[in-house]
Protein backbone atom coordinates (compact mmCIF):
# COMPACT_ATOMS: atom_id res chain seq x y z
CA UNK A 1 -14.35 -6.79 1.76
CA UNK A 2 -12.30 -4.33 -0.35
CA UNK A 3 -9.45 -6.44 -1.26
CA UNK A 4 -6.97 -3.77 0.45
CA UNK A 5 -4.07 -6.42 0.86
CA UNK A 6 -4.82 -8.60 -1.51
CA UNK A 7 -1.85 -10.23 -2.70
CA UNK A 8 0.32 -9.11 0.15
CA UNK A 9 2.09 -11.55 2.64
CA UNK A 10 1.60 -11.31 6.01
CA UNK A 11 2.81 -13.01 9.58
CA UNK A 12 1.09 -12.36 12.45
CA UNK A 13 2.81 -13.77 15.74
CA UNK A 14 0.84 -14.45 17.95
CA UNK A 15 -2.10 -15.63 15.70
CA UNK A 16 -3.71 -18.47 17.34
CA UNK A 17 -5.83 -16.80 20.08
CA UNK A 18 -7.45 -13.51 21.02
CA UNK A 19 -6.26 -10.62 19.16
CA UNK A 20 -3.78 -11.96 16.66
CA UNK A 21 -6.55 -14.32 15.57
CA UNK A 22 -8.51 -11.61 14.57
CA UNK A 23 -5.29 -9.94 12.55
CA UNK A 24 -4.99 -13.07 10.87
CA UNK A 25 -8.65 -13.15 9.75
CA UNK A 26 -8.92 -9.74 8.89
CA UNK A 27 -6.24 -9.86 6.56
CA UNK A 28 -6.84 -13.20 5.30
CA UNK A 29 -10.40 -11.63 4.64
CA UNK A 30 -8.71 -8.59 2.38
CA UNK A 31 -6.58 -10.49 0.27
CA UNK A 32 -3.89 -11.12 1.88
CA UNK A 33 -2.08 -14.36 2.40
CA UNK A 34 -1.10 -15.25 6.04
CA UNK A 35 1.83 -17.20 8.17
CA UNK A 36 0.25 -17.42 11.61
CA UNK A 37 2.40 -18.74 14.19
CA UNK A 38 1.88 -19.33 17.66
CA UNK A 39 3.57 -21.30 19.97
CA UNK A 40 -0.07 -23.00 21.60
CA UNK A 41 1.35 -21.66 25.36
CA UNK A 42 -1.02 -20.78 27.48
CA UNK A 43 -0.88 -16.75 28.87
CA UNK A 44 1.90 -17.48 31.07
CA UNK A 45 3.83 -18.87 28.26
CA UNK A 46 3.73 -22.69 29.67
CA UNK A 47 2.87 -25.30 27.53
CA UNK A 48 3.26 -26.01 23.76
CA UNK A 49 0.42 -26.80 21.34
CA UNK A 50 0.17 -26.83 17.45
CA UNK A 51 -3.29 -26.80 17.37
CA UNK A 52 -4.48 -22.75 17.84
CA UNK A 53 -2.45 -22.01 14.96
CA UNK A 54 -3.29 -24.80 12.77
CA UNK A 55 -7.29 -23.86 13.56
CA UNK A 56 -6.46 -20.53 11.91
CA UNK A 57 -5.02 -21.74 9.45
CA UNK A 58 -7.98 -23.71 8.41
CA UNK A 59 -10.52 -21.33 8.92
CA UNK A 60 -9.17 -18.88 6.45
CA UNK A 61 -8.55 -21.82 4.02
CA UNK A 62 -12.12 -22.65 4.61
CA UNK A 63 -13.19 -18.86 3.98
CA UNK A 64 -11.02 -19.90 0.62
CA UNK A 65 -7.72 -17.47 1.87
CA UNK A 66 -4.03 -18.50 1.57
CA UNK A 67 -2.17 -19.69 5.05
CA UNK A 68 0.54 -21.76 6.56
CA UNK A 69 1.05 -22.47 9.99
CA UNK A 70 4.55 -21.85 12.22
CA UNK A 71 5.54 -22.97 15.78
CA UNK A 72 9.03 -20.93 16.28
CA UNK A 73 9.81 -19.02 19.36
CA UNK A 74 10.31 -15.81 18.18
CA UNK A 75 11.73 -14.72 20.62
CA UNK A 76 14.58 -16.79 19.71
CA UNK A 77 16.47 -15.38 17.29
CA UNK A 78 17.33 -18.37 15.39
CA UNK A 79 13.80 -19.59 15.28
CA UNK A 80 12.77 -16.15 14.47
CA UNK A 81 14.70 -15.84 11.17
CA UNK A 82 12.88 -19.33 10.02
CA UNK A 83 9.86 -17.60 10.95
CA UNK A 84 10.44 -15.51 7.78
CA UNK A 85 12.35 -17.58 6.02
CA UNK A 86 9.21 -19.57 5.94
CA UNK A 87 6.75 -17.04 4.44
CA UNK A 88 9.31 -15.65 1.76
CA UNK A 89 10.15 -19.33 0.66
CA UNK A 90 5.91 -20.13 1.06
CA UNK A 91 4.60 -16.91 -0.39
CA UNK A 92 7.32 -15.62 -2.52
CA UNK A 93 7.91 -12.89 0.04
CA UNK A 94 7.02 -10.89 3.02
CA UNK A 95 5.21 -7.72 2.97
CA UNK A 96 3.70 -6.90 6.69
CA UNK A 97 5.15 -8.34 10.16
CA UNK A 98 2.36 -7.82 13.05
CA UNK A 99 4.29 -8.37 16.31
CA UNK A 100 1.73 -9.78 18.70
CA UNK A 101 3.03 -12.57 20.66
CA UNK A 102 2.85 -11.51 24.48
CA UNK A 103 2.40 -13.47 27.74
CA UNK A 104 1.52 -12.34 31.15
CA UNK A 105 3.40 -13.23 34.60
CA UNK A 106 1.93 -10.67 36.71
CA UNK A 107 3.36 -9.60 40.51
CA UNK A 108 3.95 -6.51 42.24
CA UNK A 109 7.60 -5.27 42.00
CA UNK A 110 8.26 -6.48 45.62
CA UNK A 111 6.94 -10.16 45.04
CA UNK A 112 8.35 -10.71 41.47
CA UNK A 113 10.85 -13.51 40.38
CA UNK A 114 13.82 -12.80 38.34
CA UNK A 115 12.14 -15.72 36.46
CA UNK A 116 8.77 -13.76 36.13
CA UNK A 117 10.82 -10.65 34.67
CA UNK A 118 13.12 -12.20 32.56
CA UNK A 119 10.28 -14.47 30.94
CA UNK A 120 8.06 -11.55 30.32
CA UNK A 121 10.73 -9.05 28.85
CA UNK A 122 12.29 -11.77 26.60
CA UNK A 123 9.07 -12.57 24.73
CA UNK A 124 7.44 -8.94 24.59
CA UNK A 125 10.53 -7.28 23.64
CA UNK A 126 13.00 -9.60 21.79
CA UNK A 127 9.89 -11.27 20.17
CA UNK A 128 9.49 -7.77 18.90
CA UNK A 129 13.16 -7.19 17.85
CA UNK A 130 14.35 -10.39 16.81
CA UNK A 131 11.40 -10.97 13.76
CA UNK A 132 11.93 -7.52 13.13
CA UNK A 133 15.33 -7.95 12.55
CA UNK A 134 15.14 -10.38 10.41
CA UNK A 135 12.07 -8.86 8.06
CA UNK A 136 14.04 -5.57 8.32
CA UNK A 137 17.25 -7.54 6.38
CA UNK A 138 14.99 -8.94 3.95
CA UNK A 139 13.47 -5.55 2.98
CA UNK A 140 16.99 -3.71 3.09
CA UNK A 141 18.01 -6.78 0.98
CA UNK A 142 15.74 -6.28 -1.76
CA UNK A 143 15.47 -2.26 -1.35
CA UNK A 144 19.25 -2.85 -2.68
CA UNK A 145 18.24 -5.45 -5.43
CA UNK A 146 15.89 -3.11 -6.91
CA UNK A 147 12.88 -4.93 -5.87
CA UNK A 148 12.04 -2.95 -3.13
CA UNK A 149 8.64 -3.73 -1.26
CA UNK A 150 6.00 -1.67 1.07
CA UNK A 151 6.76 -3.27 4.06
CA UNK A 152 5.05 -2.79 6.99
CA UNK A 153 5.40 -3.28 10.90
CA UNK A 154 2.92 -3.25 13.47
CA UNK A 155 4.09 -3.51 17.07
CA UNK A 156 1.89 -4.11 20.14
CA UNK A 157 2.38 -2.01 22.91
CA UNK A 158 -0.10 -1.59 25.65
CA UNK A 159 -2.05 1.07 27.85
CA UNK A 160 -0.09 -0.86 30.72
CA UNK A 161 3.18 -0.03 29.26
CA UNK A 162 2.23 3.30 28.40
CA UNK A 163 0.37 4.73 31.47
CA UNK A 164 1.41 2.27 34.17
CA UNK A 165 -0.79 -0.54 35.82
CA UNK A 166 0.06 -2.19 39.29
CA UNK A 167 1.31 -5.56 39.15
CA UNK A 168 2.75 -5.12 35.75
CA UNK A 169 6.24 -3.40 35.92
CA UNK A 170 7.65 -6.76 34.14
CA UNK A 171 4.62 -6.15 31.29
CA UNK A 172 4.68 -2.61 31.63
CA UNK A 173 8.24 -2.39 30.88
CA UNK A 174 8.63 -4.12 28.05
CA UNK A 175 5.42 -2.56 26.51
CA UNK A 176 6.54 0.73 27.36
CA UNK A 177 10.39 0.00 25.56
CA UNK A 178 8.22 -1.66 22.47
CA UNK A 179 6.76 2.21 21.47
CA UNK A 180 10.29 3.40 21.92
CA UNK A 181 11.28 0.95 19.54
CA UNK A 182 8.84 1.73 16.89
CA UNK A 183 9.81 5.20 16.27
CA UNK A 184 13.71 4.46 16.49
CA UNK A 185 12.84 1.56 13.78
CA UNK A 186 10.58 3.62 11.90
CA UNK A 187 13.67 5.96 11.63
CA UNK A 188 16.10 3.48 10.71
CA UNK A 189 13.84 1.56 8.02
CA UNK A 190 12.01 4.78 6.36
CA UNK A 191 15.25 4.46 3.83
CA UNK A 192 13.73 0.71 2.65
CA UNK A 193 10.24 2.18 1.97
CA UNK A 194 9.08 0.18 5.46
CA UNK A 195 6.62 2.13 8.08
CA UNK A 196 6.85 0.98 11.46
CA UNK A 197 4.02 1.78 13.67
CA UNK A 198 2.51 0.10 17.15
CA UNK A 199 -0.56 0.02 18.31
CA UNK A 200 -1.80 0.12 22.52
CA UNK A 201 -5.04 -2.53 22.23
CA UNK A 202 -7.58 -3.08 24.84
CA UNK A 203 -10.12 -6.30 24.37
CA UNK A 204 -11.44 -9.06 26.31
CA UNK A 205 -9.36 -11.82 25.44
CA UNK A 206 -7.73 -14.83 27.92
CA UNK A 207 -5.26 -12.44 28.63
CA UNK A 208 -7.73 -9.70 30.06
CA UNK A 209 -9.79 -12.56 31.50
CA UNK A 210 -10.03 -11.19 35.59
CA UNK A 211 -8.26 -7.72 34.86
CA UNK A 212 -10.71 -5.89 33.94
CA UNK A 213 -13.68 -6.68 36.05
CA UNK A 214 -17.36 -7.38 35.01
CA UNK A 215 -18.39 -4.75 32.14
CA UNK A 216 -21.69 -4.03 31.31
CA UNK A 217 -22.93 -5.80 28.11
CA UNK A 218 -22.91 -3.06 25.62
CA UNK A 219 -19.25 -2.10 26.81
CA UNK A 220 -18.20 -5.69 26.57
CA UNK A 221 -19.83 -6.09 23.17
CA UNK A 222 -17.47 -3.42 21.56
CA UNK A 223 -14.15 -4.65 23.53
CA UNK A 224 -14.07 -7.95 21.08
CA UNK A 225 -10.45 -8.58 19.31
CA UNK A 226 -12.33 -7.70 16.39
CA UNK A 227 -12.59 -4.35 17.06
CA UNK A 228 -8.65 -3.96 16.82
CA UNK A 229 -7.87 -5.66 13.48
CA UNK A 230 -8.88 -3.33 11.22
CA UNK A 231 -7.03 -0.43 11.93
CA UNK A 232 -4.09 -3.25 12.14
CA UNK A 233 -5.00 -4.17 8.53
CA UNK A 234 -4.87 -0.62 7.15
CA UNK A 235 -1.39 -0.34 8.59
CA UNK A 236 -0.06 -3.44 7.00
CA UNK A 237 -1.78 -1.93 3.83
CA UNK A 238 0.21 0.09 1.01
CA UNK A 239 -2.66 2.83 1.69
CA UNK A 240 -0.66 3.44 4.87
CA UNK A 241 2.33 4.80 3.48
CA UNK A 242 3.40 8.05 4.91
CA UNK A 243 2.16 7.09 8.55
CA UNK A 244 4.88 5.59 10.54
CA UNK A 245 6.31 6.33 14.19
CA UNK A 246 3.18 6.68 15.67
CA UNK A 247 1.38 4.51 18.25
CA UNK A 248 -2.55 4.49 18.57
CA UNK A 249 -4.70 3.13 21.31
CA UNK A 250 -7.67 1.62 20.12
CA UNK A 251 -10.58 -0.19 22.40
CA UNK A 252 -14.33 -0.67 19.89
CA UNK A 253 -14.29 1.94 17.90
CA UNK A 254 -12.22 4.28 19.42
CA UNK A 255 -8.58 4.74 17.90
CA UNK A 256 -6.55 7.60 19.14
CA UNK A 257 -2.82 8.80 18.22
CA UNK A 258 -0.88 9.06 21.25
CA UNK A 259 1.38 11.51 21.68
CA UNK A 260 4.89 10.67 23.51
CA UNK A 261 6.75 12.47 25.80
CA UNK A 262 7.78 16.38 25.42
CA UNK A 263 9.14 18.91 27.21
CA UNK A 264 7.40 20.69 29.14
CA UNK A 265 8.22 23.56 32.29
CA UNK A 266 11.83 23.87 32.88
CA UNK A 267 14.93 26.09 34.31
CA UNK A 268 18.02 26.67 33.59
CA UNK A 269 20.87 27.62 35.50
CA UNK A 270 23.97 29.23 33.83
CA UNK A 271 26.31 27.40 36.56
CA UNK A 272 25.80 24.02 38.93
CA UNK A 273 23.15 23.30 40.73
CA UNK A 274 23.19 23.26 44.40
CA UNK A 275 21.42 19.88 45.28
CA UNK A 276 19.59 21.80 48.67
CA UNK A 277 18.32 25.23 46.65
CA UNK A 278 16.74 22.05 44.06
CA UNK A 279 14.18 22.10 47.59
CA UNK A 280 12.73 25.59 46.38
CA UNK A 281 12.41 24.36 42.21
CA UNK A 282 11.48 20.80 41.50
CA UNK A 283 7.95 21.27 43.04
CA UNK A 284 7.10 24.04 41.44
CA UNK A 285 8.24 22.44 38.06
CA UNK A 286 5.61 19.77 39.03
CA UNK A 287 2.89 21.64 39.68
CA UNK A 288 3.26 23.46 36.76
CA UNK A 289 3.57 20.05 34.46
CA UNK A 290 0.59 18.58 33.39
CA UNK A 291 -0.33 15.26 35.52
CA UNK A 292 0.55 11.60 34.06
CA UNK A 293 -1.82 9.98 32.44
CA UNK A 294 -4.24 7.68 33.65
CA UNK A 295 -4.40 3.82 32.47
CA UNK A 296 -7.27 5.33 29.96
CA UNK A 297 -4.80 8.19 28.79
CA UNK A 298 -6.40 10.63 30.09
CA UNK A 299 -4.83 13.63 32.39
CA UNK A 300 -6.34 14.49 35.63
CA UNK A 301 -7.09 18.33 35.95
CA UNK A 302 -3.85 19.89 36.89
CA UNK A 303 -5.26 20.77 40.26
CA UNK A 304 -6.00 17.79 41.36
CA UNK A 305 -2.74 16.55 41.81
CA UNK A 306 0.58 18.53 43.20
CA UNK A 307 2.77 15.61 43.20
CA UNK A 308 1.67 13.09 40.38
């Protein structure tokens, strides 16, 4: 390993299972020292177990890396502020904040619980916003002491949220509202020196266990959660500086920079619209516009859909 965070303090929420495990261990493995919390739920956020994070923590002190374990619910706000509390008072500071921590209730819109929704949205998106919050006071803190730091964000968005997947408006939703809160916060924080940047993972992990189907062998081989850490590393790295806003997927190898919404065919009427002559100009505008996207990201060809 190159060392590329060494020093650098990093939490990972999240990091007991799957994915953030593999953050944890990838930065642990560059340097970097690590506060990996996890709650121990299972992937409908039931149940509460110590244990996931505490088996991180030991297997980077075993690899001879730096880590402390934390249980707080962050996506209560209260618990979330311990949450760095914890690694400036532990570490001396906090450098990178890798917003993992998701859970899955999945229904179709018709068939969800206000439960189900709630639940979902409250730990995807205020477990984003509430650690953020808190990291983002620390680094305005000391950007105003004179000890300003390269802080970094990660977010975790999803192909789901981004490009739409049946039985996952609750997921979807909050995924989707995640990337829109990475660029506003990478706006808002750029003054601190902190990038703020999100990335749209796919790997075989419990919560992908029956969603995806049975892959071939040499596709599942390069959809482990170890295909996703490093770019998540490089991000939480000081050689990242300059790159913030931006949201990439990345499945094995692959890592792509998606690009958001933009305008595209339009008209204009000098005047009000007449809601009946809209009849004779909002399907043309449609055909015209490219297609949406397809859960991979890719666009159809134009002609194969009128109405998309």
């Amino acid at each position: 390993m190159s060392g590329l965070c060494a020093g650098r303090v990093v939490i990972v929420t999240g990091g007991g299972n799957g994915i953030g495990r593999a953050h944890a261990l990838a930065f642990a493995a560059e340097g970097a020292r690590v506060v990996v919390n996890d709650l121990g739920c299972d992937r409908t956020g039931r149940g509460r177990d110590d244990g996931p994070a505490a088996a991180v923590v030991e297997e980077i002190r075993a690899a001879g890396g730096q880590a402390v374990a934390n249980s707080d619910d962050v996506a209560d706000f209260a618990g979330a502020g311990r949450l760095v509390a914890q690694a400036v008072e532990t570490f001396g500071g906090l450098d990178v904040l890798v917003n993992n921590a998701g859970i899955l209730r999945d229904r179709t819109l018709v068939n969800m619980t206000e439960t189900e929704w709630d639940t979902v949205v409250r730990v995807h998106l205020k477990g984003t916003f509430a650690p953020t919050h808190h990291a983002g006071v620390y680094w305005r803190d000391e950007h105003s002491a004179g000890r300003g730091r390269a802080g970094r964000v990660v977010n975790t968005s999803s192909p789901s949220g981004l490009f739409g997947n049946i039985g996952q408006t609750n997921y979807g939703a909050a995924k989707t509202a995640i990337a829109g809160f990475t660029i506003t916060a990478a706006l808002e924080l750029a003054r601190y020196g902190v990038t703020v940047n999100a990335i749209a993972p796919l790997a075989l992990t419990r919560m992908t266990d029956g969603l995806t189907g049975d892959l071939p062998e040499a596709q599942a081989a390069r959809m482990t959660p170890g295909h996703i850490a490093p770019l998540v590393v490089w991000l939480g790295s000081e050689a990242s500086a300059g790159v913030t806003g931006r949201v990439f997927a990345v499945v094995g190898g692959s890592i792509t920079v998606l690009e958001g919404w933009v305008a595209g065919p339009a008209v204009d009427l000098d005047g009000v619209w007449d809601p009946g002559a809209l009849g004779e100009v909002i399907p043309d505008l449609v055909r015209a516009a490219a297609p949406n996207a397809d859960l991979t990201g890719t666009r159809p060809p134009r002609d194969a859909s009128t109405h998309h």
